[in-house]
Protein backbone atom coordinates (compact mmCIF):
# COMPACT_ATOMS: atom_id res chain seq x y z
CA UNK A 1 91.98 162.68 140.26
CA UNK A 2 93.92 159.61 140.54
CA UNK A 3 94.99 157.86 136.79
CA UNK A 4 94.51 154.50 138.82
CA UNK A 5 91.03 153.59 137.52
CA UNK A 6 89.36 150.72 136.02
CA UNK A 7 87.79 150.64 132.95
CA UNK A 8 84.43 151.15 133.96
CA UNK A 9 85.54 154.14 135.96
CA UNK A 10 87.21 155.89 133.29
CA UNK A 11 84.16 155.98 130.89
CA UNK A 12 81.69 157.35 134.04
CA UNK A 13 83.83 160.05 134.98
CA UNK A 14 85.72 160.94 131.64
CA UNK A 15 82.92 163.52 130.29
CA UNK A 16 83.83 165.75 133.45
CA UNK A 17 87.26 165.46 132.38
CA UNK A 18 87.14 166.91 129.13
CA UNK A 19 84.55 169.28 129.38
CA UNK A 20 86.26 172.14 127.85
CA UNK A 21 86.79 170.05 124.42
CA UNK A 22 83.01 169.73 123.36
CA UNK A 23 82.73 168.83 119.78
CA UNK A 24 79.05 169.94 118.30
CA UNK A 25 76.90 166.91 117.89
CA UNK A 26 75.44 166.14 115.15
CA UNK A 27 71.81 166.19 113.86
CA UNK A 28 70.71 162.70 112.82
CA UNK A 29 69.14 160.27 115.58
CA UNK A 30 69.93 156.95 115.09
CA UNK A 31 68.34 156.40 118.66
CA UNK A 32 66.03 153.51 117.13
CA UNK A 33 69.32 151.68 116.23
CA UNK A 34 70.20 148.57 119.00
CA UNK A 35 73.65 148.47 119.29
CA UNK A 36 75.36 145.07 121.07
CA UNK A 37 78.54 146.53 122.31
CA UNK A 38 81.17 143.93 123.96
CA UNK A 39 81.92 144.75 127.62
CA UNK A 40 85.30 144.57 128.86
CA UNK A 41 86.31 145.64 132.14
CA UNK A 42 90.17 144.91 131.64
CA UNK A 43 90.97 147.08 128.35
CA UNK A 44 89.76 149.72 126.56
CA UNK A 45 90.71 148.05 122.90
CA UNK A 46 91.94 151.12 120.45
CA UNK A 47 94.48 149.23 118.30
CA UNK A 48 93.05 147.04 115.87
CA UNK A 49 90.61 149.72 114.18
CA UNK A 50 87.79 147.39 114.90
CA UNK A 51 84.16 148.70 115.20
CA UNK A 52 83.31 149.98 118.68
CA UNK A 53 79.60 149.21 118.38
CA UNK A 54 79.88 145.66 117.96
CA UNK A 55 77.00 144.08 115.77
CA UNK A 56 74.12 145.26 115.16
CA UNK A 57 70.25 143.46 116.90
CA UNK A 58 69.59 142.50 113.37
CA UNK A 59 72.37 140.61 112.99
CA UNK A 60 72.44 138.95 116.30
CA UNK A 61 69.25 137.36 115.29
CA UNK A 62 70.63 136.57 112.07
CA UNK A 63 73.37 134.18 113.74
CA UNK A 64 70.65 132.75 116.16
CA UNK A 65 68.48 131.49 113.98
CA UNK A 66 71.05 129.99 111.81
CA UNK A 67 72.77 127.78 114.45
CA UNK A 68 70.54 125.12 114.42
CA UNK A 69 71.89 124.72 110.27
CA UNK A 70 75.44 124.09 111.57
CA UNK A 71 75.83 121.21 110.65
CA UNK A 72 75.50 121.80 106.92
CA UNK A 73 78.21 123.55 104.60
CA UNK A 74 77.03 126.60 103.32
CA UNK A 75 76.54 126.60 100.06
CA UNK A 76 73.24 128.62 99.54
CA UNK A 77 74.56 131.23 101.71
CA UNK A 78 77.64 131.68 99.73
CA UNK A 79 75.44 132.30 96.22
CA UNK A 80 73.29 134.80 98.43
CA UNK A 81 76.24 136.89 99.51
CA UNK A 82 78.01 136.74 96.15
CA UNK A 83 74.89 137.62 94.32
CA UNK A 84 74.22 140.45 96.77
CA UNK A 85 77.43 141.84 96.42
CA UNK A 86 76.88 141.66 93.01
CA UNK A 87 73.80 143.59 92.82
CA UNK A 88 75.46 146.35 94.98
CA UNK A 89 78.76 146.42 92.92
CA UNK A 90 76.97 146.14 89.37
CA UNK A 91 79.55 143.34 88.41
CA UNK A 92 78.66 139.90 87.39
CA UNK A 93 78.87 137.09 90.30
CA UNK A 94 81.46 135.49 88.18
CA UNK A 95 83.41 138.83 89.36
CA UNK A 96 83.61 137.91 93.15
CA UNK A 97 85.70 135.44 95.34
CA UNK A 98 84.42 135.46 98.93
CA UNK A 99 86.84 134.81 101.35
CA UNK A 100 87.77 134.06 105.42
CA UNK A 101 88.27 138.26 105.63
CA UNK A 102 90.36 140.44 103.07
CA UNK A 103 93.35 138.55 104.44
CA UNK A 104 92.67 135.27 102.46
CA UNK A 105 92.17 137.47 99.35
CA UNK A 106 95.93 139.13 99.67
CA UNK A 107 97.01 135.97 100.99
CA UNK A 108 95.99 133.98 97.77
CA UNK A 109 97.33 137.10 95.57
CA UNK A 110 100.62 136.82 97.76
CA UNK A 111 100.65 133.14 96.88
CA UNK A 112 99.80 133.73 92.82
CA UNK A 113 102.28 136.71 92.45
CA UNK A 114 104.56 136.69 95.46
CA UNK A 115 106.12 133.09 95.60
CA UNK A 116 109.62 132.32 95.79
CA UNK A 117 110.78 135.56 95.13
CA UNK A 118 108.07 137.51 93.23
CA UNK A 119 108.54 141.27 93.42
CA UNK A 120 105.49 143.19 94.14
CA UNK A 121 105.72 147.10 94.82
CA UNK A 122 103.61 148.61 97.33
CA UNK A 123 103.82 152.10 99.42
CA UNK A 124 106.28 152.90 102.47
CA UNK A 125 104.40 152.79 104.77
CA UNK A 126 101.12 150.40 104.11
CA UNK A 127 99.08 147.41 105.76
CA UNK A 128 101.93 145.81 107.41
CA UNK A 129 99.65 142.55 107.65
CA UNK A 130 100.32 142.53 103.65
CA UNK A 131 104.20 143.56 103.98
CA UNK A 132 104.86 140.46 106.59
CA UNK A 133 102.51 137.96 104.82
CA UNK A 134 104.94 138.49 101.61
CA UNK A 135 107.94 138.64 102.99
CA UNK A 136 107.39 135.27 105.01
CA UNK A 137 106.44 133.89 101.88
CA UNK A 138 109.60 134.37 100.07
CA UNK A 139 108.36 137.56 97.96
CA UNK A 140 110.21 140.89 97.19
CA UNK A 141 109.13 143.71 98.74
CA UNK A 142 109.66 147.07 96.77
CA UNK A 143 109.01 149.69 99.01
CA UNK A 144 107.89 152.90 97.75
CA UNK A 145 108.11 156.20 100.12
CA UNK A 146 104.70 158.16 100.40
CA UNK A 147 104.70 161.53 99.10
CA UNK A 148 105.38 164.97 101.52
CA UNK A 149 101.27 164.76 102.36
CA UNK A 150 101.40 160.87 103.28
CA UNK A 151 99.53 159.46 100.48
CA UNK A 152 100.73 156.54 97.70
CA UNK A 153 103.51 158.64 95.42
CA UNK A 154 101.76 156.46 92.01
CA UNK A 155 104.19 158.48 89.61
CA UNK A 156 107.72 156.84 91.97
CA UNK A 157 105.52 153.77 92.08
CA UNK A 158 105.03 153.44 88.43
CA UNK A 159 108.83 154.15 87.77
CA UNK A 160 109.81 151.17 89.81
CA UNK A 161 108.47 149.02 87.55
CA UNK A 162 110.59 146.49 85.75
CA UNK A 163 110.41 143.23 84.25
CA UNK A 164 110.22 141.48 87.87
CA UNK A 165 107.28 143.40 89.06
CA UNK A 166 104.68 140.74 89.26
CA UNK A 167 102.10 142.53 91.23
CA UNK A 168 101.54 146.29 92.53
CA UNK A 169 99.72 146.83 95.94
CA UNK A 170 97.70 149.86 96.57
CA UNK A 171 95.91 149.93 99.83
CA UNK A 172 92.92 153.66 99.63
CA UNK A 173 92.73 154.26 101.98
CA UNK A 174 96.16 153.30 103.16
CA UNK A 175 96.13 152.14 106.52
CA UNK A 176 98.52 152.75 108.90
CA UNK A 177 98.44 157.03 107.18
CA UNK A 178 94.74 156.73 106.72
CA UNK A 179 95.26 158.89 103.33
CA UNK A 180 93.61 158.47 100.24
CA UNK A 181 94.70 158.80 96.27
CA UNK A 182 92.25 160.69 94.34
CA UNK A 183 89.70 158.29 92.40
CA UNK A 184 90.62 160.33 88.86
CA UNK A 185 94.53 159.85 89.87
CA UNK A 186 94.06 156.51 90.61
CA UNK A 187 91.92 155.11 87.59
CA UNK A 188 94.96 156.50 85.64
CA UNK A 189 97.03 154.79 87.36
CA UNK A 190 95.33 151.41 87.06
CA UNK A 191 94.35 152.02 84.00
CA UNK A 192 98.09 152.39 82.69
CA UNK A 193 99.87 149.86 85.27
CA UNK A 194 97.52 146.78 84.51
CA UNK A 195 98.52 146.83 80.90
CA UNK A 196 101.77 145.07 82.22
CA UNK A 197 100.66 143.91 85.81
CA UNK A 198 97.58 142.83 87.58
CA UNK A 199 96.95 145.85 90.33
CA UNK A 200 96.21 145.07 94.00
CA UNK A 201 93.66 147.66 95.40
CA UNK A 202 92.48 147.30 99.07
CA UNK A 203 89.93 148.58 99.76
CA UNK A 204 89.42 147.76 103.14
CA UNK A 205 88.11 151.13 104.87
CA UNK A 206 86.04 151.90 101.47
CA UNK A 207 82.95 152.20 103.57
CA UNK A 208 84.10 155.14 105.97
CA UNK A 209 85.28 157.33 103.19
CA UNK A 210 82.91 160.55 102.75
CA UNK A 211 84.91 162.64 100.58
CA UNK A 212 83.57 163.55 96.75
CA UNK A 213 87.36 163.42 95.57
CA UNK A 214 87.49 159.14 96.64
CA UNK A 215 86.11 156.51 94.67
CA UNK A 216 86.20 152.49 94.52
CA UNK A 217 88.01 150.98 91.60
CA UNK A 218 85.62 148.58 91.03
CA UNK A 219 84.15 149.96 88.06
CA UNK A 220 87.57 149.32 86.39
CA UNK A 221 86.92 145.80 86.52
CA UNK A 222 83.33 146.27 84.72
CA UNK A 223 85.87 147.44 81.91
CA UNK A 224 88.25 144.20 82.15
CA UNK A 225 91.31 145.95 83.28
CA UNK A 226 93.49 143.83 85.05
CA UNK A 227 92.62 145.02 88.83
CA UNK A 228 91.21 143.45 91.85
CA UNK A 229 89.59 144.96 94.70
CA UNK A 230 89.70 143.40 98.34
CA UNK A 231 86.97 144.53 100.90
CA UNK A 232 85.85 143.23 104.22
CA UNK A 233 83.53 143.07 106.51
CA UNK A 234 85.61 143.57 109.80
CA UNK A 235 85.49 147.14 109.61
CA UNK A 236 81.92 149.13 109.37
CA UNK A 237 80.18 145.89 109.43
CA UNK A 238 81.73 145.12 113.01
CA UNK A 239 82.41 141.32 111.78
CA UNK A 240 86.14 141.13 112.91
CA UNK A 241 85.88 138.25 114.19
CA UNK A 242 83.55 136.36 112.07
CA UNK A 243 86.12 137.11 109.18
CA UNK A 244 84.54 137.65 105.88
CA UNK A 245 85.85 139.37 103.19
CA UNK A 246 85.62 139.35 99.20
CA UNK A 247 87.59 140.03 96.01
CA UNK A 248 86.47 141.67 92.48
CA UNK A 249 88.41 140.87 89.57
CA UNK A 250 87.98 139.68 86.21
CA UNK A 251 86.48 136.23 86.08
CA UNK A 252 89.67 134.80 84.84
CA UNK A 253 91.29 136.11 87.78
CA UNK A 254 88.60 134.71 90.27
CA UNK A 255 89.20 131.18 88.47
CA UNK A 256 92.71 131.66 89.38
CA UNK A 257 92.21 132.45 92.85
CA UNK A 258 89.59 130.03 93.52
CA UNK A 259 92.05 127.47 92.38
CA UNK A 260 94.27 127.67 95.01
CA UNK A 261 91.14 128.58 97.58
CA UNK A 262 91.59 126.67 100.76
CA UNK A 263 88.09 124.90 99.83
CA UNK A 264 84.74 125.33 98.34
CA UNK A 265 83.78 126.47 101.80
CA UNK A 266 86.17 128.98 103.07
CA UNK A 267 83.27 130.70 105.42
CA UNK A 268 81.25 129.50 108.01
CA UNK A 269 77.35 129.53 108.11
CA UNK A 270 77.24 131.22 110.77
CA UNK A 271 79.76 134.30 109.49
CA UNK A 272 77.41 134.10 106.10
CA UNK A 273 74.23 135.00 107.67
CA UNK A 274 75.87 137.26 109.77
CA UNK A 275 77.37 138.96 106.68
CA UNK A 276 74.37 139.37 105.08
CA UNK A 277 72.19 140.17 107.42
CA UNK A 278 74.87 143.18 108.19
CA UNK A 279 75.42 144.39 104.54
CA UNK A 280 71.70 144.95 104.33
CA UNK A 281 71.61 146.84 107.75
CA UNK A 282 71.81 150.08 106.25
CA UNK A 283 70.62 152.22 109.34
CA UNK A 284 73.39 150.42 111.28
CA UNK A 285 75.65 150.85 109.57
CA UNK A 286 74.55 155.06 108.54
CA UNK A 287 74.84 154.93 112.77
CA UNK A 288 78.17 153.66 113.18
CA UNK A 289 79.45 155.97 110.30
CA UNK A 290 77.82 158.91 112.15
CA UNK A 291 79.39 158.15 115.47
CA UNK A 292 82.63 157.31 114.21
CA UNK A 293 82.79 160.75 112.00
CA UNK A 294 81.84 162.39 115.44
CA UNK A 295 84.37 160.51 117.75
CA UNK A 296 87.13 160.98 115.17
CA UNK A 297 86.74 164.72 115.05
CA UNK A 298 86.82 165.21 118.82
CA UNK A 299 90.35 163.10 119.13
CA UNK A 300 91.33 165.21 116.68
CA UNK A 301 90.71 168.36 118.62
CA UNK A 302 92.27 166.32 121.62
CA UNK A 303 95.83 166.34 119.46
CA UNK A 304 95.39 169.75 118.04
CA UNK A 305 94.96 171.12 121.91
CA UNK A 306 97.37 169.41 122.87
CA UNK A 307 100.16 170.01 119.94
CA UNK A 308 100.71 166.91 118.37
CA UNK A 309 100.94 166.45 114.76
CA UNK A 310 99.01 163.89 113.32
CA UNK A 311 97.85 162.90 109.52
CA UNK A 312 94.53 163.80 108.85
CA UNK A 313 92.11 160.45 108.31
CA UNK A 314 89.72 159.26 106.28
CA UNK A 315 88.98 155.84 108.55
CA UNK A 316 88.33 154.68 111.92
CA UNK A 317 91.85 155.72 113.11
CA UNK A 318 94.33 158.28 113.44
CA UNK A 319 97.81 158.26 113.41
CA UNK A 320 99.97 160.74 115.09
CA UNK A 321 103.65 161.70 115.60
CA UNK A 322 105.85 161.91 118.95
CA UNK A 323 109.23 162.23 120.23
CA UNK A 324 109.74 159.48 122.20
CA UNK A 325 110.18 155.57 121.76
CA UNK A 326 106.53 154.23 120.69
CA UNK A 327 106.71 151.30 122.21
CA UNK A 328 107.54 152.26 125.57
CA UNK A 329 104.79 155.26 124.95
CA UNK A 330 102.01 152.54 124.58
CA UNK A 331 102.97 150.39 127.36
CA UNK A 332 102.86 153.48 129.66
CA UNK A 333 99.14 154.01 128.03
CA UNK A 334 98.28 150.23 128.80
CA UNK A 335 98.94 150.41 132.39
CA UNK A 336 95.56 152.50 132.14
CA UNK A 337 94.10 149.56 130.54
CA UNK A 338 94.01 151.54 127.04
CA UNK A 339 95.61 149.08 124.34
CA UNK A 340 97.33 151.67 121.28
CA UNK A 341 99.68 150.28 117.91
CA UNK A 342 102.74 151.85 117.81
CA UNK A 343 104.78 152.73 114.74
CA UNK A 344 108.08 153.49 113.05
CA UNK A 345 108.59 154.65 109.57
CA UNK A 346 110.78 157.30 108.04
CA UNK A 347 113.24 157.50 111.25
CA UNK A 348 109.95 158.96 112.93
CA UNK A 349 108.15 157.58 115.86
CA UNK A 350 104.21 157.08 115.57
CA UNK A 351 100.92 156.31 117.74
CA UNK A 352 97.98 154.91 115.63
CA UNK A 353 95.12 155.25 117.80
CA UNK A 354 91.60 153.58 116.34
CA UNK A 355 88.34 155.80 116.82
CA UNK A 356 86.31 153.78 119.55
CA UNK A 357 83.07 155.00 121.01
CA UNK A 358 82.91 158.51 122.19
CA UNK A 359 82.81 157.36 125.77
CA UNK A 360 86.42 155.81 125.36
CA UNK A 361 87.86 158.32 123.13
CA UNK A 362 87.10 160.50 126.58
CA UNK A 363 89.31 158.03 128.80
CA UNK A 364 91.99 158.22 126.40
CA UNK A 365 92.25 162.32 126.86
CA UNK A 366 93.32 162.80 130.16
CA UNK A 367 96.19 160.04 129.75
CA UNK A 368 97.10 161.55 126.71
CA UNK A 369 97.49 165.30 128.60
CA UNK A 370 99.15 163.84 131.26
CA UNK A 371 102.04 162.30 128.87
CA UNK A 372 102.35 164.98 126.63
């Protein structure tokens, strides 16, 4: 069969292709759920660990209905998020900065602890949105190598600490590794390192985690350690590019942030309803995780079939290792109108490859046996 195929193509005839690496469905039917997924004939889009599904009927309608109020700033909808958040979270509204994604919350942090020099000590490797956003800033970067399992090394981290260190960044689970820090080893950790600086935990993938040994720092801030938590909504809630986001931190920390907020109105109606309408989607969101769980353990018998080491994930992507120049590796894959993010960390070359629907994980296998 010729590689030569368009997108379309690929996704009809892929499930022939891989026939011999079935992965057991699982029980659940979601088939109730009405999914709006993009189309795109000119790439299969695997690099940017968005969600697959798109957004959900429910919130389609939300946006629609709300367009006609576009001309008004959105305050009410900002109180209705916040104090839904709050509800979920069990932390006071005067706990949460909403934000244009989880960006503007690191962003402002960057700005509060980061300026002109400000050393802040994160993991080797981590969200390199963070890492750039600092460094163009002016901050100090100290880089901290993960341990021999890929996960944040907290004890080196903790011994890098000096008198400079105005902020620690802790992204669980870390994204590009897709590892997480134990919730027990990491409450110690916060627990100890905000007695002498203010703790940076991302939690950007906290929704796809299904493991008993994770857990959200959040109630950390209930006790009024010095912590803040970032999540978005570009992830599960398939709002990547609505950008939403929020923070959780002591209210003296949310003053401080929301003083050097771009405005009063960082968010746009129409993101607002669509955030809310999305965080109360429950069954859409049970449906993506289902799917994604599924999709992510057939890739993963894709690699192990075919020999290549990756790290095992707790997200919507995997990473995995190979021996050639990943760069040139992805623009070979893009010629099949597949779109991967290549890495390079610890002399090592790297493919991160984001879980899309099951359809497209299928497209990606025969490339993927044909390179290897």
């Amino acid at each position: 069969m010729s590689l030569q195929l368009n997108r379309r193509q690929w996704l009809k005839t892929s499930a022939l292709v891989v026939a011999g690496l079935s992965v057991a469905s699982r029980t659940e039917s979601f088939n109730h759920i009405e999914f709006l997924i993009q189309e795109n004939d000119d790439l299969i889009l695997l690099d940017q660990n968005e969600n697959p599904y798109g957004i959900s009927k429910k919130t389609q309608e939300a946006i629609a209905d709300e367009v006609k109020y576009s001309n008004r700033y959105p305050d009410d909808h900002m109180i209705e998020l916040t104090e839904l958040i709050s509800e979920r979270e069990n932390v006071s509204p005067d706990n949460i900065i909403l934000g244009a994604g989880a960006t503007e919350i690191f962003r402002i942090s960057g700005l509060l602890y980061g300026l002109n020099g400000g050393e802040i000590i994160t993991a080797d490797p981590t969200y390199f949105g963070f890492k750039s956003y600092v460094e163009r800033i002016g901050g100090k970067l100290e880089m901290v190598r993960v341990d021999n399992e890929y996960k944040h090394d907290l004890d080196a981290m903790e011994q890098q600490l000096t008198d400079k260190t105005k902020m620690v960044y802790v992204v669980n689970p870390n994204n590009p590794t897709g590892t997480i820090v134990g919730g027990d080893r990491l409450r110690s950790f916060c627990e100890e390192v905000s007695r002498r600086v203010p703790v940076f935990v991302d939690e950007a993938y906290h929704e796809l985690v299904e493991v008993a040994d994770y857990s959200s720092m959040t109630p950390l801030v209930r006790e009024g350690y010095n912590v803040i938590i970032a999540r978005t909504f570009s992830k599960i809630f398939g709002l990547a590019g609505l950008r939403v986001g929020y923070g959780i931190a002591k209210p003296e920390l949310i003053k401080e942030f929301s003083r050097i907020q771009t405005n009063f109105a960082p968010i746009s109606v129409l993101s607002l309803r669509a955030a809310i309408a999305s965080y109360r989607d429950s069954d859409f969101i049970s449906s993506c995780l289902s799917k994604n769980n599924e999709a992510r353990s057939y890739f993963c018998e894709v690699l192990d079939k075919l020999g290549y080491f990756y790290i095992p994930s707790h997200t919507n992507f995997v990473i995995f290792k190979i021996n050639r120049e990943a760069k040139e590796f992805v623009e070979e894959v893009l010629k099949y109108k597949i779109k991967l993010r290549p890495f390079e960390f610890h002399n090592e070359q790297w493919i991160r490859v984001s879980i899309g629907a099951m359809n497209e994980m299928r497209a990606l296998t025969p490339i993927l046996e044909k390179m290897s």
